[in-house]
N, C-alpha and C. Protein backbone atom coordinates (compact mmCIF):
# COMPACT_ATOMS: atom_id res chain seq x y z
N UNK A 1 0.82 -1.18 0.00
CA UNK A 1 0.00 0.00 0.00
C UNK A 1 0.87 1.25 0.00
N UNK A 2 1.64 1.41 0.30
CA UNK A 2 2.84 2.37 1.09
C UNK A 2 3.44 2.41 -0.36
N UNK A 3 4.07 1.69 -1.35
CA UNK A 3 4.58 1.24 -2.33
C UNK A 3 3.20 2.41 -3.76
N UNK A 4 2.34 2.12 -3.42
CA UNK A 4 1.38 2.29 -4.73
C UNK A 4 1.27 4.10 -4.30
N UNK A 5 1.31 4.15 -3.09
CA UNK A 5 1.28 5.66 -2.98
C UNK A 5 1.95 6.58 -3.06
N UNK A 6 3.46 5.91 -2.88
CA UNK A 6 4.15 6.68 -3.45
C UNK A 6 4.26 6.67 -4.85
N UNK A 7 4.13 5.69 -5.62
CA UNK A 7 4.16 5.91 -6.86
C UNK A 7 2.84 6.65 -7.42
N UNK A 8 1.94 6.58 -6.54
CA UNK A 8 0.93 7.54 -6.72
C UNK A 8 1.06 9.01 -6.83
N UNK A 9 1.62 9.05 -5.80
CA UNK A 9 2.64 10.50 -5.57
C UNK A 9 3.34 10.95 -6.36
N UNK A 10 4.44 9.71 -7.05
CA UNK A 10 5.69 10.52 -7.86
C UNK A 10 4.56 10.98 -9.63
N UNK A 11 3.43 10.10 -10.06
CA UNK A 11 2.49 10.45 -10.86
C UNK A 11 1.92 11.69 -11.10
N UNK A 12 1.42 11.68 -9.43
CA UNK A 12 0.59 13.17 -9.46
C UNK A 12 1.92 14.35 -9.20
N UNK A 13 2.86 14.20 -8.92
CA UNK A 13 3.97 15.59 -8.87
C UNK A 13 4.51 15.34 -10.51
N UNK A 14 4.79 14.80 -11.19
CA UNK A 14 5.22 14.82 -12.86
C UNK A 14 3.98 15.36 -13.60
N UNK A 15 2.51 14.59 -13.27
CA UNK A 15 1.27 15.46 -13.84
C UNK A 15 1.46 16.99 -13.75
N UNK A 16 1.67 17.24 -12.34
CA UNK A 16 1.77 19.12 -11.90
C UNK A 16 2.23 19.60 -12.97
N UNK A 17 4.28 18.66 -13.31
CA UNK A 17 5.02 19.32 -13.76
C UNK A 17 4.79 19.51 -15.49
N UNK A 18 4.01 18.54 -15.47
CA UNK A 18 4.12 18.43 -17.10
C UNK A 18 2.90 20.09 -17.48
N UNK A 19 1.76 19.98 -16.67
CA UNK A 19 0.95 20.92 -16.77
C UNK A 19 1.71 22.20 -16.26
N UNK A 20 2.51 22.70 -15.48
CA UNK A 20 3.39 23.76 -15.94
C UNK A 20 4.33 24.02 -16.68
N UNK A 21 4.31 23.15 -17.17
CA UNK A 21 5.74 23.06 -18.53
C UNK A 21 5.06 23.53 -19.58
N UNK A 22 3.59 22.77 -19.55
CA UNK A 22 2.69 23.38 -20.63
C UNK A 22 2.27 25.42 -20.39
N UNK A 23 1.88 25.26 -19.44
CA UNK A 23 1.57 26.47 -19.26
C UNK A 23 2.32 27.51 -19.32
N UNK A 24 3.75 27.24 -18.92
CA UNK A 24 4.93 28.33 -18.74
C UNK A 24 5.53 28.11 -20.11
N UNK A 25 5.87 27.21 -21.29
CA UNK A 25 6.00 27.49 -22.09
C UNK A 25 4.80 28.22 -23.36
N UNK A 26 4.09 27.93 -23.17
CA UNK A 26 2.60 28.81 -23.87
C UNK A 26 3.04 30.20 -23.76
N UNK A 27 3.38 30.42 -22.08
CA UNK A 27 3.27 31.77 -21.78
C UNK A 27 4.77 32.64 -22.45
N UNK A 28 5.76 31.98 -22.87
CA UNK A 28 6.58 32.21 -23.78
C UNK A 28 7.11 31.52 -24.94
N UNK A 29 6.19 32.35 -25.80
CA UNK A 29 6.30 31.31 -26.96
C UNK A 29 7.29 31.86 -28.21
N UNK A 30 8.01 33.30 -27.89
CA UNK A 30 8.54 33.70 -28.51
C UNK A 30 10.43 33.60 -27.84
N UNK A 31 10.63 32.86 -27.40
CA UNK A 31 12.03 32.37 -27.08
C UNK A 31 12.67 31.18 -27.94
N UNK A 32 14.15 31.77 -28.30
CA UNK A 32 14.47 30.99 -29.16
C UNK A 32 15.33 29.95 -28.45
N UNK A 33 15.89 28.67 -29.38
CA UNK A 33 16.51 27.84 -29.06
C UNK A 33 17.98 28.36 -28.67
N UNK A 34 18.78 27.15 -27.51
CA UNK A 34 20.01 27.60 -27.11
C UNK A 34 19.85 28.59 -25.71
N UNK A 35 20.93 29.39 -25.60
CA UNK A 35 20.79 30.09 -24.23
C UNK A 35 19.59 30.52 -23.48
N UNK A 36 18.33 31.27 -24.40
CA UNK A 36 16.75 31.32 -24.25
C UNK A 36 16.35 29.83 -23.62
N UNK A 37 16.73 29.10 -24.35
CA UNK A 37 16.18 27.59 -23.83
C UNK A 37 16.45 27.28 -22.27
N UNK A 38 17.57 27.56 -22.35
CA UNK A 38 18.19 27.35 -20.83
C UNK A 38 17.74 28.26 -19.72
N UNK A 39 17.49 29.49 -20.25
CA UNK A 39 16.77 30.79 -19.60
C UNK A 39 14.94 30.27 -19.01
N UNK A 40 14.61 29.84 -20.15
CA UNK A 40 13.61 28.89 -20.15
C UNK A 40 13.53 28.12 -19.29
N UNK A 41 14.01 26.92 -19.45
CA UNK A 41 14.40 25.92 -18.49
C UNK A 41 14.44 26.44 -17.12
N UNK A 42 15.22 27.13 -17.06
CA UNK A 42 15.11 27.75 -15.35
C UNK A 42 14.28 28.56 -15.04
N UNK A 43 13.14 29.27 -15.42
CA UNK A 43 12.37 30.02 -15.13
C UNK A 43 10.94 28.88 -14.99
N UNK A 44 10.98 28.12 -15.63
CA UNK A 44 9.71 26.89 -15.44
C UNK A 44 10.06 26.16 -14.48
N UNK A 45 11.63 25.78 -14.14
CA UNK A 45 11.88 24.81 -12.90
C UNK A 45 11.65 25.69 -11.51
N UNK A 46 11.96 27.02 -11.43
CA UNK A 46 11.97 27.77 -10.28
C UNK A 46 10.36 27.61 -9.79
N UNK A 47 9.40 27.85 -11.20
CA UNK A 47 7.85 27.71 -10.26
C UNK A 47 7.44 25.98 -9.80
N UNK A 48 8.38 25.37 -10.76
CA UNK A 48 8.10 23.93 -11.02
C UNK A 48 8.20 23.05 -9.84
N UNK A 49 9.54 22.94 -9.30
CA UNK A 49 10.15 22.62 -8.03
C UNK A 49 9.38 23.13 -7.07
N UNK A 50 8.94 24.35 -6.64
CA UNK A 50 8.30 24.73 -4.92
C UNK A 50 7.10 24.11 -5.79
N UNK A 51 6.48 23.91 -6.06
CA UNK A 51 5.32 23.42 -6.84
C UNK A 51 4.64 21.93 -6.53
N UNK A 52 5.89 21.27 -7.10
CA UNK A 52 5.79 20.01 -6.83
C UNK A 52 5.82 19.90 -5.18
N UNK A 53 6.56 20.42 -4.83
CA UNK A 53 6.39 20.28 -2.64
C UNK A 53 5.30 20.62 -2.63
N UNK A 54 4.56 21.67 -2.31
CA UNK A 54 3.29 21.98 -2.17
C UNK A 54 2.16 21.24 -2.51
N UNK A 55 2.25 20.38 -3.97
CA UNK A 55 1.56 19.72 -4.47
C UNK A 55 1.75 18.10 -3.61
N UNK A 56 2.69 17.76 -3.40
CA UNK A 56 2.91 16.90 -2.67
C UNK A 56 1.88 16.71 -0.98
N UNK A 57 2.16 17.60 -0.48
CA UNK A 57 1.74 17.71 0.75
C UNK A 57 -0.05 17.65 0.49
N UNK A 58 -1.04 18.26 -0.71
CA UNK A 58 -1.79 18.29 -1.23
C UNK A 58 -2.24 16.79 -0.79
N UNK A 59 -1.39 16.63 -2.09
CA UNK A 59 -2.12 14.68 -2.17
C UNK A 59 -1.75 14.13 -1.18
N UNK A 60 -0.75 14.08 -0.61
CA UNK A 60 -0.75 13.02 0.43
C UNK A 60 -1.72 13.70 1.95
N UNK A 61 -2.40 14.57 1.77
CA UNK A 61 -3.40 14.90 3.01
C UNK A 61 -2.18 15.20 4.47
N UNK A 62 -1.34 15.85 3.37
CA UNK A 62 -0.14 16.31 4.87
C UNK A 62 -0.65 18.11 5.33
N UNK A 63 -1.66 18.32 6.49
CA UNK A 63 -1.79 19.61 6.36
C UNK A 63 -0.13 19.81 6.71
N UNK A 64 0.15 19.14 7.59
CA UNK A 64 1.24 19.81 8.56
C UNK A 64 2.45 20.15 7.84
N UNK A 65 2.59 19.36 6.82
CA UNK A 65 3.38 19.57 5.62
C UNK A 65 3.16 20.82 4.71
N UNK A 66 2.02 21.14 4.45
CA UNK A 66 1.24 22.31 4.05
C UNK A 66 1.96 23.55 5.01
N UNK A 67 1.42 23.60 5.79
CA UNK A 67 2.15 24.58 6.85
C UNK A 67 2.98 25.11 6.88
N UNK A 68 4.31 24.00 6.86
CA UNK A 68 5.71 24.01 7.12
C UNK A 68 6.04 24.86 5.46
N UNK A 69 6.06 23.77 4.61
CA UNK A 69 5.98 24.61 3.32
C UNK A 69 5.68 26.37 3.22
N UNK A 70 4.48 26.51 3.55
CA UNK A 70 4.37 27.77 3.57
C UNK A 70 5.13 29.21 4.19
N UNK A 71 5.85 28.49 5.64
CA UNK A 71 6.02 29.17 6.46
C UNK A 71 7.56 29.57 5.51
N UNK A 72 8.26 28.10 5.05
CA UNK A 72 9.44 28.65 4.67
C UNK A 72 9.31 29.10 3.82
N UNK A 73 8.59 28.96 2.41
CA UNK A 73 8.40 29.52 1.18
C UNK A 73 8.04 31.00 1.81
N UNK A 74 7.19 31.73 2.90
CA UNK A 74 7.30 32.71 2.69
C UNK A 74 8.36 33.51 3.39
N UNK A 75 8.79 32.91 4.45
CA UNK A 75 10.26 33.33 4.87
C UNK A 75 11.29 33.43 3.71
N UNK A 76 11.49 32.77 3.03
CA UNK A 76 12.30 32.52 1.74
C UNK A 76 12.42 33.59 0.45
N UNK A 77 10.69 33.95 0.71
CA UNK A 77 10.23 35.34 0.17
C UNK A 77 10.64 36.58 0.21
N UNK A 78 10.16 36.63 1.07
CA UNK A 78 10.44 38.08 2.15
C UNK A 78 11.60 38.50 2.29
N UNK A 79 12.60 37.36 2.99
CA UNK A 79 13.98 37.52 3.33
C UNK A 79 14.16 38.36 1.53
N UNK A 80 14.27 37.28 0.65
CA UNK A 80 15.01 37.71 -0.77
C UNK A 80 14.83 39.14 -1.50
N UNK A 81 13.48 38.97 -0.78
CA UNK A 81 12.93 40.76 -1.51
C UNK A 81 13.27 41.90 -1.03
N UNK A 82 13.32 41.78 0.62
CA UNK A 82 14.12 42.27 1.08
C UNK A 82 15.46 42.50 1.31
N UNK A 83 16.23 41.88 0.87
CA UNK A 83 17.35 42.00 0.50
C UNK A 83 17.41 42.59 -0.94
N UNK A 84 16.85 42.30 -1.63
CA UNK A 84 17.23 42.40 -3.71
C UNK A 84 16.80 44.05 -3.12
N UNK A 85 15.73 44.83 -2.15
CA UNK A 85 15.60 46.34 -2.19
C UNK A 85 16.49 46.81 -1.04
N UNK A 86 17.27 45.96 -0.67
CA UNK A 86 18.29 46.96 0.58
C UNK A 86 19.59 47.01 -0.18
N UNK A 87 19.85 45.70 -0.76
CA UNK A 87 21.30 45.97 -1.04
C UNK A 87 21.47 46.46 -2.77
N UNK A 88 20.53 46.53 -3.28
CA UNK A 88 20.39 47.08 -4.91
C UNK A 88 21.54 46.63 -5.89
N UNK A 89 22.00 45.68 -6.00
CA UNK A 89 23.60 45.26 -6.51
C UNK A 89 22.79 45.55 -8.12
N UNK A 90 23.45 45.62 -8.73
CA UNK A 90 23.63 46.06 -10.46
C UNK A 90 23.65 44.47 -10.48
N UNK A 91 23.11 43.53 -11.33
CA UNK A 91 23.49 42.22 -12.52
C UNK A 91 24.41 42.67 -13.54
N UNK A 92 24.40 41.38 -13.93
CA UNK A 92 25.79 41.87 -15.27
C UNK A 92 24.66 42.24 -16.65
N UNK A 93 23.69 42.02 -16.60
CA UNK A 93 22.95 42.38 -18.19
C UNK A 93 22.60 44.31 -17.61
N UNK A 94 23.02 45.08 -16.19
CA UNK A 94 23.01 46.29 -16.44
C UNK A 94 21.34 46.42 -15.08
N UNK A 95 20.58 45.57 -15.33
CA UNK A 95 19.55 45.84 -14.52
C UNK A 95 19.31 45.35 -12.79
N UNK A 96 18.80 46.45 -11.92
CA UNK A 96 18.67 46.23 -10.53
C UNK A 96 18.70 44.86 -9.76
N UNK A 97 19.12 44.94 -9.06
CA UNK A 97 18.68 44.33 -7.98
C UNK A 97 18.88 42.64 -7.99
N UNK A 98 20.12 42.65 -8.29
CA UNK A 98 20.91 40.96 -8.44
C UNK A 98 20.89 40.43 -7.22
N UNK A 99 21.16 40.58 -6.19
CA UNK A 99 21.38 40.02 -5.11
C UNK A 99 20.01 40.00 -3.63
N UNK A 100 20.17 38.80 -3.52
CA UNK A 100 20.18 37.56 -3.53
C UNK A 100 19.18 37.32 -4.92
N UNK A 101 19.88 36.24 -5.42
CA UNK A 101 18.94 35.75 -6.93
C UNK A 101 17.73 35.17 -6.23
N UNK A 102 16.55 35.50 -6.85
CA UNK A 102 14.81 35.19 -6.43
C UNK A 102 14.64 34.00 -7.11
N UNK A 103 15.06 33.45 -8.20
CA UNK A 103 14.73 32.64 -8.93
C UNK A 103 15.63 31.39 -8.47
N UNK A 104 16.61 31.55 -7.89
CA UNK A 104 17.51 30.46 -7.24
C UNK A 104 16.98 30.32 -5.62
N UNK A 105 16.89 31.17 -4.52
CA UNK A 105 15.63 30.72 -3.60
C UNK A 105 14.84 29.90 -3.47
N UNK A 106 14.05 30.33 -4.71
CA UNK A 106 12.53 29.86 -4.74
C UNK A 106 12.56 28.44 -5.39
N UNK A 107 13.54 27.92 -5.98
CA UNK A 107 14.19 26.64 -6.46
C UNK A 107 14.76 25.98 -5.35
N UNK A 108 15.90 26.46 -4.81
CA UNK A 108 16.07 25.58 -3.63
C UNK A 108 15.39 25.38 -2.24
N UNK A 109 14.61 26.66 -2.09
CA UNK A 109 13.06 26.43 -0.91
C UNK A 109 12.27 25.51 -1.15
N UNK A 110 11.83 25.01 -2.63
CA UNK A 110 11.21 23.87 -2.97
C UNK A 110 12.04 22.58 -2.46
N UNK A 111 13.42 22.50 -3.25
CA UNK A 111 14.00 21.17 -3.30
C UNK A 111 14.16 20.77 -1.52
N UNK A 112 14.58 21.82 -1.01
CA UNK A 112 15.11 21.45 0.60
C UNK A 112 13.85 21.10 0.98
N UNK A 113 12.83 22.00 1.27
CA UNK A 113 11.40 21.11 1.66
C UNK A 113 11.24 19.62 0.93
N UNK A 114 11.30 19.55 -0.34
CA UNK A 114 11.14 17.95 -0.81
C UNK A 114 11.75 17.21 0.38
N UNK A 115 13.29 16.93 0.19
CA UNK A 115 14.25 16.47 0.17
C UNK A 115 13.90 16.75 2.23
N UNK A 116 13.96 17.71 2.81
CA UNK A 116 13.67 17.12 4.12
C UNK A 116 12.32 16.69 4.99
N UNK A 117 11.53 16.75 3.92
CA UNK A 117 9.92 16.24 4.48
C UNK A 117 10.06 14.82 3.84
N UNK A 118 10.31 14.92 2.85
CA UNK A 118 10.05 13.49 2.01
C UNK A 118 10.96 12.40 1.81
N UNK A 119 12.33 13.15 1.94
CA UNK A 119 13.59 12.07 2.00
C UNK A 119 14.48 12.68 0.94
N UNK A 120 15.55 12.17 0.52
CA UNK A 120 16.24 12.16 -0.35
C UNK A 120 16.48 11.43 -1.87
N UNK A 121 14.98 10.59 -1.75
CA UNK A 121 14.37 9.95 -3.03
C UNK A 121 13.91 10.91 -4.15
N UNK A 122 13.20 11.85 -3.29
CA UNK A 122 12.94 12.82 -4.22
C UNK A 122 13.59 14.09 -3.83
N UNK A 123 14.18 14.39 -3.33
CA UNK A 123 15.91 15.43 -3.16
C UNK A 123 16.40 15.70 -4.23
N UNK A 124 17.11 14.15 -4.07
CA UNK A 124 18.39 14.46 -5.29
C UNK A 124 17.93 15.30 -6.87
N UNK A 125 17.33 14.61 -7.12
CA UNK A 125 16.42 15.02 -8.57
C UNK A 125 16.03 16.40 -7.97
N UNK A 126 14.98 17.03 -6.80
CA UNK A 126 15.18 18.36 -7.03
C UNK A 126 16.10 19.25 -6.98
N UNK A 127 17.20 18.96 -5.91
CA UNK A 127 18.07 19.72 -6.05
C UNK A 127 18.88 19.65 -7.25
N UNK A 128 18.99 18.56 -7.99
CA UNK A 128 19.62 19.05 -9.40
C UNK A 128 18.96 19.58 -9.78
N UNK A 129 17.64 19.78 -10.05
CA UNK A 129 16.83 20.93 -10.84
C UNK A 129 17.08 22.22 -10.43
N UNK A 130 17.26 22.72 -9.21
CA UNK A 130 17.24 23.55 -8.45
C UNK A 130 18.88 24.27 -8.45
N UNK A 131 19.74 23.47 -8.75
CA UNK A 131 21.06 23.56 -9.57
C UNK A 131 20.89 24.14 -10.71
N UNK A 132 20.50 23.43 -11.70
CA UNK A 132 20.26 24.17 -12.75
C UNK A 132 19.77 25.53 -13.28
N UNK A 133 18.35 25.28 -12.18
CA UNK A 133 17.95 26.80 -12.18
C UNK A 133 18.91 28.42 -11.36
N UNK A 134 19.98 28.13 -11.19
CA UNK A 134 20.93 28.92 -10.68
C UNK A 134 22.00 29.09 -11.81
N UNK A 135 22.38 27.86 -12.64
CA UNK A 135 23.66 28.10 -13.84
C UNK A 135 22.27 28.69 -14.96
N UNK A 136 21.16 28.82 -14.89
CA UNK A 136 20.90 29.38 -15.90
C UNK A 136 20.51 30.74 -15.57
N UNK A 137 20.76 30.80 -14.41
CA UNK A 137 20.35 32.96 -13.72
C UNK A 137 22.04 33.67 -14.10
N UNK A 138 23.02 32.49 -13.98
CA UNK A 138 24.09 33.05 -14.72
C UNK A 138 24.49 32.81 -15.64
N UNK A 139 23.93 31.94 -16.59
CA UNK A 139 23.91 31.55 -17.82
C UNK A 139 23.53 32.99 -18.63
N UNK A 140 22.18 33.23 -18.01
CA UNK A 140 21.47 34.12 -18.95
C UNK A 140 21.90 35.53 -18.57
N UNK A 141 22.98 35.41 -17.33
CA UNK A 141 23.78 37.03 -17.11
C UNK A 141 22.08 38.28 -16.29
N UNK A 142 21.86 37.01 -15.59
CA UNK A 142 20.84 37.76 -14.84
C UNK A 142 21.42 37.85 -13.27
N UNK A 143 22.58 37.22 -13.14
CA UNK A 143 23.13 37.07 -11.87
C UNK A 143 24.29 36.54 -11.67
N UNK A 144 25.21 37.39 -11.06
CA UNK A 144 26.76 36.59 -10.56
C UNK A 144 26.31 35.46 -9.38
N UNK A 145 27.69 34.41 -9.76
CA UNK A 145 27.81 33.42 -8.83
C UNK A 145 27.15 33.20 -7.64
N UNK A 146 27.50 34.87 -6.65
CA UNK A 146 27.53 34.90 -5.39
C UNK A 146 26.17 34.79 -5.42
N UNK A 147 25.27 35.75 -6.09
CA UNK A 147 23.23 36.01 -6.39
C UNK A 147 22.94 34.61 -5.79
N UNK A 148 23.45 33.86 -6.88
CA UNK A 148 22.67 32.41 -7.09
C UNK A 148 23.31 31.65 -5.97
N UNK A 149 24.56 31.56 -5.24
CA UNK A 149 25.34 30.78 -3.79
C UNK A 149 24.16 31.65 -2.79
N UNK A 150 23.80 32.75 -2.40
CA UNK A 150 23.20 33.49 -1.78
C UNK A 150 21.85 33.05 -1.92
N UNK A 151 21.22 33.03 -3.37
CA UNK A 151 19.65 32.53 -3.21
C UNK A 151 19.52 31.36 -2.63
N UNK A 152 20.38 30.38 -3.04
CA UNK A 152 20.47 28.81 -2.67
C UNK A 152 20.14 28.53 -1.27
N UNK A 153 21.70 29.35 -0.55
CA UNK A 153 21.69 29.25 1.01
C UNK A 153 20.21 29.69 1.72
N UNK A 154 19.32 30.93 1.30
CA UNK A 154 18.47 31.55 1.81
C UNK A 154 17.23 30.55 2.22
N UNK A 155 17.06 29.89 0.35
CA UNK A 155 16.04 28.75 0.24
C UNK A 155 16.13 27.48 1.08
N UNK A 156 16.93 26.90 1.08
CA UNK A 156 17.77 25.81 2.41
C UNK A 156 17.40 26.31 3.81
N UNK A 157 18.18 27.08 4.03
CA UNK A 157 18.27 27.73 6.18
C UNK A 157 16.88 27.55 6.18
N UNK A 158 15.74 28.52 5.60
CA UNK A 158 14.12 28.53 5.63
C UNK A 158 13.58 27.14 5.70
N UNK A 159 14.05 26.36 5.63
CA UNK A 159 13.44 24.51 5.78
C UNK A 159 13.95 24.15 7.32
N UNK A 160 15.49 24.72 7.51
CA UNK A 160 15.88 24.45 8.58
C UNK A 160 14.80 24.73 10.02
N UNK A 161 14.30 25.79 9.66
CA UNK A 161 13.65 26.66 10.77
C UNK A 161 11.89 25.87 10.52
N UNK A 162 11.51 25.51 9.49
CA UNK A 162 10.33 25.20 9.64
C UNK A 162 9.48 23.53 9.42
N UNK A 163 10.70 22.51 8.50
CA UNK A 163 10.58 21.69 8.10
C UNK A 163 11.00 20.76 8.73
N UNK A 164 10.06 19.51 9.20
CA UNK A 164 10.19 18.14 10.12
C UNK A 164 10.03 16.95 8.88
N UNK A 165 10.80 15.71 9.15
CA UNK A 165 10.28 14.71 8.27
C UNK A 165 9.15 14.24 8.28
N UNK A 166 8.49 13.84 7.85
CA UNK A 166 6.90 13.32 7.32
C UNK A 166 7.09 12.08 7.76
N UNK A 167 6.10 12.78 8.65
CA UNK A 167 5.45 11.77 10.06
C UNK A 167 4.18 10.39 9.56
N UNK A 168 4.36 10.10 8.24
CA UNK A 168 2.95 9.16 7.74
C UNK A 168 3.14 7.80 7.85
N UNK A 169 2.15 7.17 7.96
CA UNK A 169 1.40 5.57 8.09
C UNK A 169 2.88 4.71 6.77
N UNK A 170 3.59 3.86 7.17
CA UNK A 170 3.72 2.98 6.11
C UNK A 170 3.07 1.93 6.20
N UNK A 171 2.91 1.14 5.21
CA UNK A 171 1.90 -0.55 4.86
C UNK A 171 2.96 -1.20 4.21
N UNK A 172 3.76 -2.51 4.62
CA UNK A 172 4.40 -3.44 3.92
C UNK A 172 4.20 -4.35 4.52
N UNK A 173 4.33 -5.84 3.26
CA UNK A 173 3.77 -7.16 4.04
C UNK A 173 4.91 -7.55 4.54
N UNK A 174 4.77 -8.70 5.68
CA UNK A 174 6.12 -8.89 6.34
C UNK A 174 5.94 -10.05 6.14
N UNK A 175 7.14 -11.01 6.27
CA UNK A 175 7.14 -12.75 6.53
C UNK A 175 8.26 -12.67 7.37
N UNK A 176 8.38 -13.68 8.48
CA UNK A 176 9.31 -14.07 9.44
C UNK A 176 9.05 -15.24 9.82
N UNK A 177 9.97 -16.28 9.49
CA UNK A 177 9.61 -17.49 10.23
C UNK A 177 8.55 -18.74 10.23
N UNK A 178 8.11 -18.23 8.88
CA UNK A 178 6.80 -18.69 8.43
C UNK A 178 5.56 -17.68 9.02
N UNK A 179 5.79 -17.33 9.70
CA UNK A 179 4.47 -15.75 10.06
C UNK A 179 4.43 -14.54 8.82
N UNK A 180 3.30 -14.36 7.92
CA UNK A 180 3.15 -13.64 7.29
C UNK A 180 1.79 -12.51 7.59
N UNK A 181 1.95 -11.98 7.36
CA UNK A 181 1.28 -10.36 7.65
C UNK A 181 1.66 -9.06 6.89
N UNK A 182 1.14 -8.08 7.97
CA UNK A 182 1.50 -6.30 7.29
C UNK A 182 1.58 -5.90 8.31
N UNK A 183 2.33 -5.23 8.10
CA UNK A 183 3.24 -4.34 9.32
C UNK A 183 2.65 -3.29 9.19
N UNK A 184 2.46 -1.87 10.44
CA UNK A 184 1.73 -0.90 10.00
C UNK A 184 2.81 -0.17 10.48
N UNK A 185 3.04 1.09 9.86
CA UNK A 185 3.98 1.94 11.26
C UNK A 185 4.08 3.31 11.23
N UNK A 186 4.33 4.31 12.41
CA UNK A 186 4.32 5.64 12.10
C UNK A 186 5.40 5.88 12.61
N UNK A 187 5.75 7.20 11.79
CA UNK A 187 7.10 7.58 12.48
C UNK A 187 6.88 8.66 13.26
N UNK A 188 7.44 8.79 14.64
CA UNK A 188 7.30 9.90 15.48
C UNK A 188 8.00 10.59 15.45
């Protein structure tokens, strides 16, 4: 049972993603192939990633997960915006307010919530996404190194302060000894 739900799970978070892939590319349909692509790419993973967490906690009927999510996503917020209007750093394409990168945050506020509510099954995969979406804020010369090391760290600490592992029911059958059954169990 435990087995079908998560694969239930990893279904309904790729559904999300595929339906914002649709939607965020629609919404730019005039970007060309190559560096745009990659610009691309990271601007759909930044909503994509906190997305899928949120959506997660959804289906699996985690309010408490819900919560936690929120609290850091908007800590994660706030902190960045507030910073991008105190410290006003110039980007290298000439326009305001590079530091801390918003689009690298809001990528790794997703992946760290995955990755410490849910495990590191579904981690790894976001935080490489969440990687990516940082080489393409300096790919596309929307942000030096430090922007995107700075958004990263911001999105991360914000899980620290609000995010517990996911406390839910597993179901697997057991055999021992010739005794067969299902084990039930919660984690405290």
């Amino acid at each position: 049972m435990a087995h079908r739900k998560t694969t239930n799970t990893t279904s309904y978070i790729a559904l999300i993603a595929a339906l914002l892939l649709t939607v965020v590319t629609t919404a730019y349909p005039n970007r060309a192939v190559g560096s745009d692509t990659i610009e691309t790419t990271g601007d759909v993973l930044q909503i994509l990633i906190p997305t899928a967490g949120i959506a997660a906690t959804r289906y699996l009927d985690d309010d408490e997960g819900s919560i936690q999510f929120l609290k850091s996503f908007a800590t994660t917020f706030v902190i960045t915006q507030g910073l991008k209007r105190a410290v006003d750093k110039k980007r290298p394409n000439g326009s305001d307010q590079s530091f801390p990168s918003g689009h690298t945050s809001a990528a790794f506020q997703g992946a760290s919530f995955i990755q410490m509510r849910y495990g590191w099954k579904y981690g790894i995969p976001s935080y490489l996404g969440a990687a990516f979406v940082g080489y393409s804020r300096v790919e596309s010369d929307h942000h030096y190194v430090i922007d995107v090391i700075a958004g990263a760290g911001l999105g991360i600490a914000s899980n620290y302060f609000f995010t517990t592992k996911y406390k839910g029911f597993t179901i697997k059958p057991t055999a021992n000894r010739g005794v067969y059954g299902i084990s039930l169990a919660k984690s405290f």
